[in-house]
PDB file of N, CA and C in Angstrom:
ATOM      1  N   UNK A   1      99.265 138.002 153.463  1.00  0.00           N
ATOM      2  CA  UNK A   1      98.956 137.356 152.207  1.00  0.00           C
ATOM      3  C   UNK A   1      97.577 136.704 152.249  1.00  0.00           C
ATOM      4  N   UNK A   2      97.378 136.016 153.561  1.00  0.00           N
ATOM      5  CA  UNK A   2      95.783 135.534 153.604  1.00  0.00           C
ATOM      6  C   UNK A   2      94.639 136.740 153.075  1.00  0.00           C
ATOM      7  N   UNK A   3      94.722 138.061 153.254  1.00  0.00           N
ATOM      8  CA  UNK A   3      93.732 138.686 152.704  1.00  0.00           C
ATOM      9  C   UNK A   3      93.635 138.614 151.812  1.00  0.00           C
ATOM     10  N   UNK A   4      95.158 139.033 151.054  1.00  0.00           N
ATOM     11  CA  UNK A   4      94.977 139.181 149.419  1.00  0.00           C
ATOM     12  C   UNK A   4      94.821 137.839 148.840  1.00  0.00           C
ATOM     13  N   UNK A   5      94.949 136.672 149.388  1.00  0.00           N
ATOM     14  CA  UNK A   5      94.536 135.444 148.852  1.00  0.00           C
ATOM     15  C   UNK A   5      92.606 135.325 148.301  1.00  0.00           C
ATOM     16  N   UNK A   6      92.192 135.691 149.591  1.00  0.00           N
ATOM     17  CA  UNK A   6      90.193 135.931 149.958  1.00  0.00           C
ATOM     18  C   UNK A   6      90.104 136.525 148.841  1.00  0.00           C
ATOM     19  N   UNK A   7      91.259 138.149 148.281  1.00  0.00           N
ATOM     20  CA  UNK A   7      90.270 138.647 147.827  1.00  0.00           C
ATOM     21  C   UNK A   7      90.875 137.979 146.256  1.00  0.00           C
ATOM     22  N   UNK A   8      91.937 137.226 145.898  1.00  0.00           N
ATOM     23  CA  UNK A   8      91.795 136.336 144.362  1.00  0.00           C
ATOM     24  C   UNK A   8      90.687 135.470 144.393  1.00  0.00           C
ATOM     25  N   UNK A   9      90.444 134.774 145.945  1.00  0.00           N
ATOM     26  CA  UNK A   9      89.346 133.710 145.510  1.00  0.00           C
ATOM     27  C   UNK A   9      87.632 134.448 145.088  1.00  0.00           C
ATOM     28  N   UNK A  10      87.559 135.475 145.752  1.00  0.00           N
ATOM     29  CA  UNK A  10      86.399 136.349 145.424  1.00  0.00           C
ATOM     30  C   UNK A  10      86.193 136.480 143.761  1.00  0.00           C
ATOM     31  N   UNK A  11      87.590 136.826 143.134  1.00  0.00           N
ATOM     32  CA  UNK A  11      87.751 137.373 141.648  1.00  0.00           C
ATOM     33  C   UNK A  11      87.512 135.654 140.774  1.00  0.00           C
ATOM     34  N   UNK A  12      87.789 134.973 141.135  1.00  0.00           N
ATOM     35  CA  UNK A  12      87.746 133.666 140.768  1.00  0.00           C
ATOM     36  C   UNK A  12      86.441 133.697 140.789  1.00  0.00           C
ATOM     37  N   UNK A  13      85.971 133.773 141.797  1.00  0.00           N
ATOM     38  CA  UNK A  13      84.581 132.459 141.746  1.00  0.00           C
ATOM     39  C   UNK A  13      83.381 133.575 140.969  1.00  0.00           C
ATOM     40  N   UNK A  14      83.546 134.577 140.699  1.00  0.00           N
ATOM     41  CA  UNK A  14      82.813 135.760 139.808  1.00  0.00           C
ATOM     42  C   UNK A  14      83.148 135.344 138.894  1.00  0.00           C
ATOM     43  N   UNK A  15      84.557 134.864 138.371  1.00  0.00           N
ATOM     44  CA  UNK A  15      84.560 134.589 137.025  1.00  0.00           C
ATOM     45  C   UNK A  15      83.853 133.494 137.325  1.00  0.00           C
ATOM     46  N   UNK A  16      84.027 132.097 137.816  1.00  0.00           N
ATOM     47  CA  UNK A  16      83.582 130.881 137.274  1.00  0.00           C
ATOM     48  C   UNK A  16      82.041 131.323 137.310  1.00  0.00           C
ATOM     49  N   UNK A  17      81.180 132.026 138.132  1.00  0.00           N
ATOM     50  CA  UNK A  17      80.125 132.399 138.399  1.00  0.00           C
ATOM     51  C   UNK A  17      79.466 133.286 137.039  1.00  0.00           C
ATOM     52  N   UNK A  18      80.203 133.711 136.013  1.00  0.00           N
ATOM     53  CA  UNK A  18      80.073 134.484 135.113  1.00  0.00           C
ATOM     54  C   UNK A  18      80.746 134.047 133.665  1.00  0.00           C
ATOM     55  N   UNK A  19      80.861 132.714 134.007  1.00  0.00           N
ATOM     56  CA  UNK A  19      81.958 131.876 132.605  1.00  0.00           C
ATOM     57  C   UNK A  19      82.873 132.976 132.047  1.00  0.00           C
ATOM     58  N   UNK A  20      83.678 133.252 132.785  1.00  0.00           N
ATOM     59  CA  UNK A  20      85.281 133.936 132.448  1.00  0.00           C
ATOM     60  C   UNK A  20      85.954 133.134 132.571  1.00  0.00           C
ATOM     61  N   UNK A  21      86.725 133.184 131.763  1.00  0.00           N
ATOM     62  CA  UNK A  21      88.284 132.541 131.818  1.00  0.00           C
ATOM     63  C   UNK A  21      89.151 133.850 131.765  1.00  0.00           C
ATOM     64  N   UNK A  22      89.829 133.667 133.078  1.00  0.00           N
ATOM     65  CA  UNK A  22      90.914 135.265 133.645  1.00  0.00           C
ATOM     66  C   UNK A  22      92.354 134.614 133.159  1.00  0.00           C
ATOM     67  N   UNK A  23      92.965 135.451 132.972  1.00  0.00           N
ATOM     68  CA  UNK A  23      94.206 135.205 132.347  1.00  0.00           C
ATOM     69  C   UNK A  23      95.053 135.977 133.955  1.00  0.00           C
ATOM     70  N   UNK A  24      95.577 136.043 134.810  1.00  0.00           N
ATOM     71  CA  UNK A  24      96.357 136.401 135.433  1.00  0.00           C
ATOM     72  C   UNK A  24      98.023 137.461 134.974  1.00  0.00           C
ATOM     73  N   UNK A  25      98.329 138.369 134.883  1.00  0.00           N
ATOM     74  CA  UNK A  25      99.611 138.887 133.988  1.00  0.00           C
ATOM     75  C   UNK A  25     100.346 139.654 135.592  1.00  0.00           C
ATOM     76  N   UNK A  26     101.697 138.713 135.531  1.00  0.00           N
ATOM     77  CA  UNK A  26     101.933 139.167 136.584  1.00  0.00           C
ATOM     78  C   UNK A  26     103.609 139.810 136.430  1.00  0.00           C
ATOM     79  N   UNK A  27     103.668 141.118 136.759  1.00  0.00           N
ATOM     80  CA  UNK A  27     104.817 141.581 136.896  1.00  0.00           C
ATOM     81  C   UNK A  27     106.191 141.745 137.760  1.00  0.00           C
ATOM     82  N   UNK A  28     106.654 141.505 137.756  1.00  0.00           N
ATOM     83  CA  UNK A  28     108.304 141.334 138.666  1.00  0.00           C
ATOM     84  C   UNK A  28     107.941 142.698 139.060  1.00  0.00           C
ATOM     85  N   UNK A  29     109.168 143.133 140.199  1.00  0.00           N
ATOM     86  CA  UNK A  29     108.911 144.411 141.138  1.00  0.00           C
ATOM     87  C   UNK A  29     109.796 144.992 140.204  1.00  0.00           C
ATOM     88  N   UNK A  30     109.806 146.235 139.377  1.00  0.00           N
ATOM     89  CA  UNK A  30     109.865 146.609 138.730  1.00  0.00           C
ATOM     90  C   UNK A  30     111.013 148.004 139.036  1.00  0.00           C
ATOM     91  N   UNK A  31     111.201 148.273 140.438  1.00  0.00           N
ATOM     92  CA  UNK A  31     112.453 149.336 141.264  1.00  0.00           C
ATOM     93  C   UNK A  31     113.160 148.882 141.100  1.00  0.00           C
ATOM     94  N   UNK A  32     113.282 146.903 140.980  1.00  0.00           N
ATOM     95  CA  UNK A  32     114.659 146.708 141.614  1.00  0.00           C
ATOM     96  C   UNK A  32     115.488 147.043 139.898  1.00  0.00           C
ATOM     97  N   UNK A  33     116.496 147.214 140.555  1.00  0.00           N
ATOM     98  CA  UNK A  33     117.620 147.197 138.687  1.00  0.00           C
ATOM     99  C   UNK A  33     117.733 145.970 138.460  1.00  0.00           C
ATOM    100  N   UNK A  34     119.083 146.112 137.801  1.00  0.00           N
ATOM    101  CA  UNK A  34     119.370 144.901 137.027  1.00  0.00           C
ATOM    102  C   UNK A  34     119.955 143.589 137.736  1.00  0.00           C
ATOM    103  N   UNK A  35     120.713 144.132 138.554  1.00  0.00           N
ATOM    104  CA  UNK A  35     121.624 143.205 139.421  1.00  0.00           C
ATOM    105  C   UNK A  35     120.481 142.473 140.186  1.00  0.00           C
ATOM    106  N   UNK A  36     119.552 143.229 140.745  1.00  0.00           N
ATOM    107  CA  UNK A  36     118.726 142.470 142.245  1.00  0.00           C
ATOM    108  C   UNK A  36     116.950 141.998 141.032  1.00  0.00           C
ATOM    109  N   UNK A  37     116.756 142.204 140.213  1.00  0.00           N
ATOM    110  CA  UNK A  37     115.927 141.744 139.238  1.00  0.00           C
ATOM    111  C   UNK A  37     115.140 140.350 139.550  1.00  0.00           C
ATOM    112  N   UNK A  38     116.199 139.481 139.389  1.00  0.00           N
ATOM    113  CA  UNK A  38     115.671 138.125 139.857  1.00  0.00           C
ATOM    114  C   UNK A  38     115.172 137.668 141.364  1.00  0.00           C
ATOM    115  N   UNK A  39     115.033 138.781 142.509  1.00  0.00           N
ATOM    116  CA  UNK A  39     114.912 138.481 143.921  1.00  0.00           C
ATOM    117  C   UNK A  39     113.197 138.647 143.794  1.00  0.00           C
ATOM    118  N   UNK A  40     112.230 139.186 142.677  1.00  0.00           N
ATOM    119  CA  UNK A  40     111.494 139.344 142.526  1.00  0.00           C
ATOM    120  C   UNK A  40     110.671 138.327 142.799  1.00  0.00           C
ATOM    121  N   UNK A  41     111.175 137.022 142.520  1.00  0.00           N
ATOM    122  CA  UNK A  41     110.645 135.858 142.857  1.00  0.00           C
ATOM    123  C   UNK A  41     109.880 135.297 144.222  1.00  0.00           C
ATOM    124  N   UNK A  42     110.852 136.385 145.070  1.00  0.00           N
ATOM    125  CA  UNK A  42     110.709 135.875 146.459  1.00  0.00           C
ATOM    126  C   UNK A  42     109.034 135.902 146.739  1.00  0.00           C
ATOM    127  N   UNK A  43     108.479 137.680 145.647  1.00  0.00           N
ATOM    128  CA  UNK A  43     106.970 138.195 145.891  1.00  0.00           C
ATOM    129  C   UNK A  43     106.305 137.592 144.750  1.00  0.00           C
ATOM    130  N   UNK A  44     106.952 137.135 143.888  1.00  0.00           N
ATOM    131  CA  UNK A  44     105.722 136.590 142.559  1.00  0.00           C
ATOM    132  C   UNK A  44     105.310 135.163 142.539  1.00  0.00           C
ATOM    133  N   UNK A  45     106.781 134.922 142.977  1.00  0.00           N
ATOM    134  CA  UNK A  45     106.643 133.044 143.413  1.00  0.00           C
ATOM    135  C   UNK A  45     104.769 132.493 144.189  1.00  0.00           C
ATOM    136  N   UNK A  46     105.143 132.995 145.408  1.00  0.00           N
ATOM    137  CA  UNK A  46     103.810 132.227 145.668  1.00  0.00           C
ATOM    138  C   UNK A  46     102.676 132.616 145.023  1.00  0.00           C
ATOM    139  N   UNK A  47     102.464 133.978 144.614  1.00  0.00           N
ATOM    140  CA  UNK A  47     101.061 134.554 143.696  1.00  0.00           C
ATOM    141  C   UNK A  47     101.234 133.174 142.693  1.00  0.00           C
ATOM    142  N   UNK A  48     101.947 133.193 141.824  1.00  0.00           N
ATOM    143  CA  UNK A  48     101.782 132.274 140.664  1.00  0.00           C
ATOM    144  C   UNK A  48     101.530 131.089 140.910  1.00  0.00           C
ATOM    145  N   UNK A  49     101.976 130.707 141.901  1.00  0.00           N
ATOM    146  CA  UNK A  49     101.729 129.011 142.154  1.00  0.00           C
ATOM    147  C   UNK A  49     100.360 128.790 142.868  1.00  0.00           C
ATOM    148  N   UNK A  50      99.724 129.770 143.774  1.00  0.00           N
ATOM    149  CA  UNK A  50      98.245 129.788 144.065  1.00  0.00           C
ATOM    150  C   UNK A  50      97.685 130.084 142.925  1.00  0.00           C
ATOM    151  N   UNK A  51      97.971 130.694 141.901  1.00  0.00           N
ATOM    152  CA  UNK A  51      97.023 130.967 140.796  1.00  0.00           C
ATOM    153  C   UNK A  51      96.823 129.170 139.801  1.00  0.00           C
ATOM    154  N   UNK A  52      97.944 128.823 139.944  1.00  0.00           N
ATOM    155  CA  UNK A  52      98.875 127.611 139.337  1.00  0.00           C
ATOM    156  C   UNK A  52      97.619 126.614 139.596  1.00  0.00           C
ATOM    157  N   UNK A  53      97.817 126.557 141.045  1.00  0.00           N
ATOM    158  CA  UNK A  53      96.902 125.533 142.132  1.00  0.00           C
ATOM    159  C   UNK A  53      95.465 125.548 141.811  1.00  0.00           C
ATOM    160  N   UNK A  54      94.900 126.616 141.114  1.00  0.00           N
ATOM    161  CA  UNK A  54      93.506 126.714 140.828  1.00  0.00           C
ATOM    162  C   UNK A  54      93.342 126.653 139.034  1.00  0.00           C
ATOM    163  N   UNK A  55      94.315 126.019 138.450  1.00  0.00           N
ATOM    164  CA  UNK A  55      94.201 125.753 137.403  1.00  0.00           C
ATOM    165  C   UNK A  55      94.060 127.509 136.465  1.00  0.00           C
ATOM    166  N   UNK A  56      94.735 128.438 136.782  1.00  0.00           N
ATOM    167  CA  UNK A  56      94.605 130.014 136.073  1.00  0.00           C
ATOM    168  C   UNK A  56      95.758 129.667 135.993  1.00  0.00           C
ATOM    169  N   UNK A  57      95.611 130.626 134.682  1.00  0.00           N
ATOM    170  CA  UNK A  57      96.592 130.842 133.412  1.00  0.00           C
ATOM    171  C   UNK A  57      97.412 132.271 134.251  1.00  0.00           C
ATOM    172  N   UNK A  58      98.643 131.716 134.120  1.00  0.00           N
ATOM    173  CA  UNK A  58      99.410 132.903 134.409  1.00  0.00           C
ATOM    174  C   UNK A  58     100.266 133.516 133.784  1.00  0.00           C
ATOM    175  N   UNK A  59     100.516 134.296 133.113  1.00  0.00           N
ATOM    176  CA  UNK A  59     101.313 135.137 132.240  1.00  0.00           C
ATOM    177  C   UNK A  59     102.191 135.974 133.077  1.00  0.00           C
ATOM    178  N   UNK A  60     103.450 135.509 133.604  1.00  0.00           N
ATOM    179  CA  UNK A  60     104.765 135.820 134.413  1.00  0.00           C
ATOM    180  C   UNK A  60     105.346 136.612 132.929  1.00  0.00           C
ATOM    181  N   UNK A  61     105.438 137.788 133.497  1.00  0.00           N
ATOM    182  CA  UNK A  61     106.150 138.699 132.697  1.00  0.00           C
ATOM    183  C   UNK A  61     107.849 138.723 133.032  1.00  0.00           C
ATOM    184  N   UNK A  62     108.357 138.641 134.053  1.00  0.00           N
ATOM    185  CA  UNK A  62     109.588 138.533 134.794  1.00  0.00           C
ATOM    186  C   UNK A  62     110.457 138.012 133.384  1.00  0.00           C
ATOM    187  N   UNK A  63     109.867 136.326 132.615  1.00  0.00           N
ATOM    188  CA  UNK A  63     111.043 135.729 131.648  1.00  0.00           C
ATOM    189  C   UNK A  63     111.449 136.469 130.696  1.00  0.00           C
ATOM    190  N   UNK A  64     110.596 137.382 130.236  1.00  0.00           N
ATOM    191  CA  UNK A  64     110.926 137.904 129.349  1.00  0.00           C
ATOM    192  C   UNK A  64     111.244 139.576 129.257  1.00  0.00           C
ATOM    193  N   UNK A  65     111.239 139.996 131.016  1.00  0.00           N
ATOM    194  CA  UNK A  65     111.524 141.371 131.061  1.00  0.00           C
ATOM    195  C   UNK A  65     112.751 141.430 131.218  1.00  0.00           C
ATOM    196  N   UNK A  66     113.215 140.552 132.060  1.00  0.00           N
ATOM    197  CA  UNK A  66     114.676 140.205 132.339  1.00  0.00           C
ATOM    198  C   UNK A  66     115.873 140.489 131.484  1.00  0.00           C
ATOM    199  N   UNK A  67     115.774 140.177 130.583  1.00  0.00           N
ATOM    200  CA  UNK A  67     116.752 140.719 129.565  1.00  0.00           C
ATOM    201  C   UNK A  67     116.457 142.238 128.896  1.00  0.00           C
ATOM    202  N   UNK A  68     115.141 142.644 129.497  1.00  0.00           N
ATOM    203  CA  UNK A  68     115.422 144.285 129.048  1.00  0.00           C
ATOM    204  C   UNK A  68     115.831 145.159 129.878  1.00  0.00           C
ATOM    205  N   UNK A  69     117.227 145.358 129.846  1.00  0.00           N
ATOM    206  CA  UNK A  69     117.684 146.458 130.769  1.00  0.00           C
ATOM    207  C   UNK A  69     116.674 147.688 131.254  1.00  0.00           C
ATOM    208  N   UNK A  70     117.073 147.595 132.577  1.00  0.00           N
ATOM    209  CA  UNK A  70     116.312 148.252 133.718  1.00  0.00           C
ATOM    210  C   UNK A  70     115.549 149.656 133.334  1.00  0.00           C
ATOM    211  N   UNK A  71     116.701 150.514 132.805  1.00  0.00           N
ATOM    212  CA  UNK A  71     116.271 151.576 131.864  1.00  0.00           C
ATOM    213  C   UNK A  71     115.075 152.027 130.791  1.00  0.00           C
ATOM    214  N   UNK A  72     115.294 150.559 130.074  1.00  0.00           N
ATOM    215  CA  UNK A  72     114.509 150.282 129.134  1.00  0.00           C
ATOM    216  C   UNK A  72     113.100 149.606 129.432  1.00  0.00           C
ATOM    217  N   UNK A  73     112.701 149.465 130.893  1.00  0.00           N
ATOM    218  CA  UNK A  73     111.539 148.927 131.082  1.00  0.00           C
ATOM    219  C   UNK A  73     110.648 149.592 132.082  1.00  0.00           C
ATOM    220  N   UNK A  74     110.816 150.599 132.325  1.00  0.00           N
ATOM    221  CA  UNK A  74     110.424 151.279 133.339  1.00  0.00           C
ATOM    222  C   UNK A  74     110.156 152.539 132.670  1.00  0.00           C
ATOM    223  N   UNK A  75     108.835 153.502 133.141  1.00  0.00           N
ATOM    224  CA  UNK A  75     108.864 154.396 132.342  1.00  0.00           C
ATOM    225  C   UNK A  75     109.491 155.518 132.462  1.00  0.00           C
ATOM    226  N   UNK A  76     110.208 156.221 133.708  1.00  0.00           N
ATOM    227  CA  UNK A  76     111.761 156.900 134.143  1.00  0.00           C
ATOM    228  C   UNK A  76     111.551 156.164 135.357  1.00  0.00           C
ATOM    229  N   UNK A  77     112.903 157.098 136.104  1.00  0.00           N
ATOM    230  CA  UNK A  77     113.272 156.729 137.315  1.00  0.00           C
ATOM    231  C   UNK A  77     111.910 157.436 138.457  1.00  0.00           C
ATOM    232  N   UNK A  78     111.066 158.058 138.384  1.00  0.00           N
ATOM    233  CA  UNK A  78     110.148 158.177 138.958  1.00  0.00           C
ATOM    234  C   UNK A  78     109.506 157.575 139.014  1.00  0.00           C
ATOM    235  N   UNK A  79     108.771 156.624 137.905  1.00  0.00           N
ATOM    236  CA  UNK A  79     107.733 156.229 137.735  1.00  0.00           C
ATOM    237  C   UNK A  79     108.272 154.615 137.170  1.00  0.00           C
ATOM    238  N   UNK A  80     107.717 153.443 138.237  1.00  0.00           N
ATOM    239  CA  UNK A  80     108.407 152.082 137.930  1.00  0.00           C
ATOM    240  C   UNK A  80     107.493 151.062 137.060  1.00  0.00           C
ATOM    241  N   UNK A  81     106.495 152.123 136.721  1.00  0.00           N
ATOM    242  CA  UNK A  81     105.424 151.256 135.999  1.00  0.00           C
ATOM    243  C   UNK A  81     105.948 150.999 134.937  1.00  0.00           C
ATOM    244  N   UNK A  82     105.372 149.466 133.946  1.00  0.00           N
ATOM    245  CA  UNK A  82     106.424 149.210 132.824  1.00  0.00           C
ATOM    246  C   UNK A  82     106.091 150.260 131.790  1.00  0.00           C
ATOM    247  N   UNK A  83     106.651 150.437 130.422  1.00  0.00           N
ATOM    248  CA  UNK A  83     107.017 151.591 129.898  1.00  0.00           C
ATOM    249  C   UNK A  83     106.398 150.703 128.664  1.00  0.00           C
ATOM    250  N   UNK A  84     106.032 152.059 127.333  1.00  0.00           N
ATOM    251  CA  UNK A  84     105.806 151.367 126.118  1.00  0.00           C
ATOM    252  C   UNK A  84     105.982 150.402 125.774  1.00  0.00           C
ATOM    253  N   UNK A  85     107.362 149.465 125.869  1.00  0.00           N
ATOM    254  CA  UNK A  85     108.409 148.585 125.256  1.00  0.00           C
ATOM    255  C   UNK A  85     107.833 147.077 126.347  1.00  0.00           C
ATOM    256  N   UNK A  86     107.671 147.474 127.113  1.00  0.00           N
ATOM    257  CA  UNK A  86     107.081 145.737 127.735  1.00  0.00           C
ATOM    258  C   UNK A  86     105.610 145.959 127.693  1.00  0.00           C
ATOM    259  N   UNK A  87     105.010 147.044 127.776  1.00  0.00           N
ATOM    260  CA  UNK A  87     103.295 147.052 127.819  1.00  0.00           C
ATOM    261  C   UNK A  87     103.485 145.992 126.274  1.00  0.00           C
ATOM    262  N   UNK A  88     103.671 147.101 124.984  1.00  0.00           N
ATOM    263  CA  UNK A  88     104.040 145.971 123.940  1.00  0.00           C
ATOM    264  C   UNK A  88     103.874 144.416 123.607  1.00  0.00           C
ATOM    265  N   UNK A  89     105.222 144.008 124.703  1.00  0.00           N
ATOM    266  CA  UNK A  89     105.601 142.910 124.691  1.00  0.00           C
ATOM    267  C   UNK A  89     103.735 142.101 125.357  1.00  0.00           C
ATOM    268  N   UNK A  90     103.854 142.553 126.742  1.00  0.00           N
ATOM    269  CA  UNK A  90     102.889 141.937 126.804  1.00  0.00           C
ATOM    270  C   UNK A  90     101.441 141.832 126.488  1.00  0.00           C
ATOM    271  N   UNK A  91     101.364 142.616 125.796  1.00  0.00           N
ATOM    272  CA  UNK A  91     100.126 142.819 125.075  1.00  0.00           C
ATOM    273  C   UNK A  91     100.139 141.867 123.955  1.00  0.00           C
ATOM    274  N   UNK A  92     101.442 141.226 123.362  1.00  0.00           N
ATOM    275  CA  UNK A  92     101.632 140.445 122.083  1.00  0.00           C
ATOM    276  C   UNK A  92     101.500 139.029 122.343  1.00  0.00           C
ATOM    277  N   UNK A  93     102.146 138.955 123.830  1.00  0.00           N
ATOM    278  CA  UNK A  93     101.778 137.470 124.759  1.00  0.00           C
ATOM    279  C   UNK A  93     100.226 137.213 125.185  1.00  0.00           C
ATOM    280  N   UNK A  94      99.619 138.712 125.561  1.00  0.00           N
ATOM    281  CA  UNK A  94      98.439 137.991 125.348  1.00  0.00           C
ATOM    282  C   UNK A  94      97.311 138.093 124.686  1.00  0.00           C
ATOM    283  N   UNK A  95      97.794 138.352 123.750  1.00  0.00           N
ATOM    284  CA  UNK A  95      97.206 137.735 122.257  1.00  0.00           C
ATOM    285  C   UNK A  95      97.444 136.437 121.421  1.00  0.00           C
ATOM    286  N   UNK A  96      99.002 136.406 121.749  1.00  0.00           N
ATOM    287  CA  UNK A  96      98.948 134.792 121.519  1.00  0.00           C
ATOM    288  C   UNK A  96      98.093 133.938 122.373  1.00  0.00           C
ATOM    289  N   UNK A  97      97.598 134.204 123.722  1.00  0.00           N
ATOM    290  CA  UNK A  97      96.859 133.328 124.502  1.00  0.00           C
ATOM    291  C   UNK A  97      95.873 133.293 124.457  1.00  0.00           C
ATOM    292  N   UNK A  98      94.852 134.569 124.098  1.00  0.00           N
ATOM    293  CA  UNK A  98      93.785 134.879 123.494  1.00  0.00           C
ATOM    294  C   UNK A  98      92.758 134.239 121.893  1.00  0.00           C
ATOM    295  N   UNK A  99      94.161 134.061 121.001  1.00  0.00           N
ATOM    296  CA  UNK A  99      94.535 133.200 119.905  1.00  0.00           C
ATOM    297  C   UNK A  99      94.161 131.736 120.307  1.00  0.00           C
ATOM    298  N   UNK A 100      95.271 131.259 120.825  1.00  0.00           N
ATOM    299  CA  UNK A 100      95.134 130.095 121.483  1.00  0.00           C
ATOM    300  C   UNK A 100      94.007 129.384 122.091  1.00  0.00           C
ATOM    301  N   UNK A 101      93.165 129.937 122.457  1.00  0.00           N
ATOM    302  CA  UNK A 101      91.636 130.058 123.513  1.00  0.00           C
ATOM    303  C   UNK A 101      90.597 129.435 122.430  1.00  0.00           C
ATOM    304  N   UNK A 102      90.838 130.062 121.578  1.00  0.00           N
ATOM    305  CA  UNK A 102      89.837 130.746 120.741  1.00  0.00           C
ATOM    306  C   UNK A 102      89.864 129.140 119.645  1.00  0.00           C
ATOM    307  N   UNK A 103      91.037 129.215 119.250  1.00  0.00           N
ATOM    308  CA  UNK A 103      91.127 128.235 118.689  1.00  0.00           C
ATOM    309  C   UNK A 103      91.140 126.572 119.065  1.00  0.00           C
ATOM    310  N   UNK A 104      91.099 126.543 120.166  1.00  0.00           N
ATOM    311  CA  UNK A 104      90.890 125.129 121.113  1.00  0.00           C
ATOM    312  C   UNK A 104      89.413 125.211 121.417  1.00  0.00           C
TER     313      UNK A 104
END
């Protein structure tokens, strides 16, 4: 995890170095089904809370994938990348945050 930590702080300090404000969008492991869904935490947990710790916005997709059956969020059983129906979703979350930005 220490590498992949170096290389968020690298992406950070380009943004602050380049006045970005990064929005972080982070996805639950996306194989597991329905039953083991929530163990996702074990790998997203600390990403989010180092992102947390540096004051970045994190957009945890997990709350609101959770209730879309396994089927329905994945684009088949080959392929665990999310599918139309949560790209969607989160594309609508971050636009509300985008919104939000803009208007503060």
């Amino acid at each position: 995890m220490e590498k992949l930590y170096r290389e968020f702080d690298k992406i950070i300090l380009y943004c602050e170095e380049n006045n970005i404000i990064p929005v972080v969008v982070l996805f639950p492991l996306l194989v597991m089904d329905d039953e083991h869904f929530d163990y996702s935490y074990i790998y997203t947990k600390p990403i989010e809370n180092y992102f947390k710790t540096r004051n970045i916005m994190v957009l945890n997709t997990t709350s609101f994938m959770k209730d879309i059956p396994y089927s329905q969020r994945v684009v088949n059983t080959n392929d665990y990348h999310p599918n139309e129906v949560v790209n969607k979703i989160v594309a609508e979350e971050l636009y509300k945050i985008i919104i939000t930005r803009i208007a503060n």
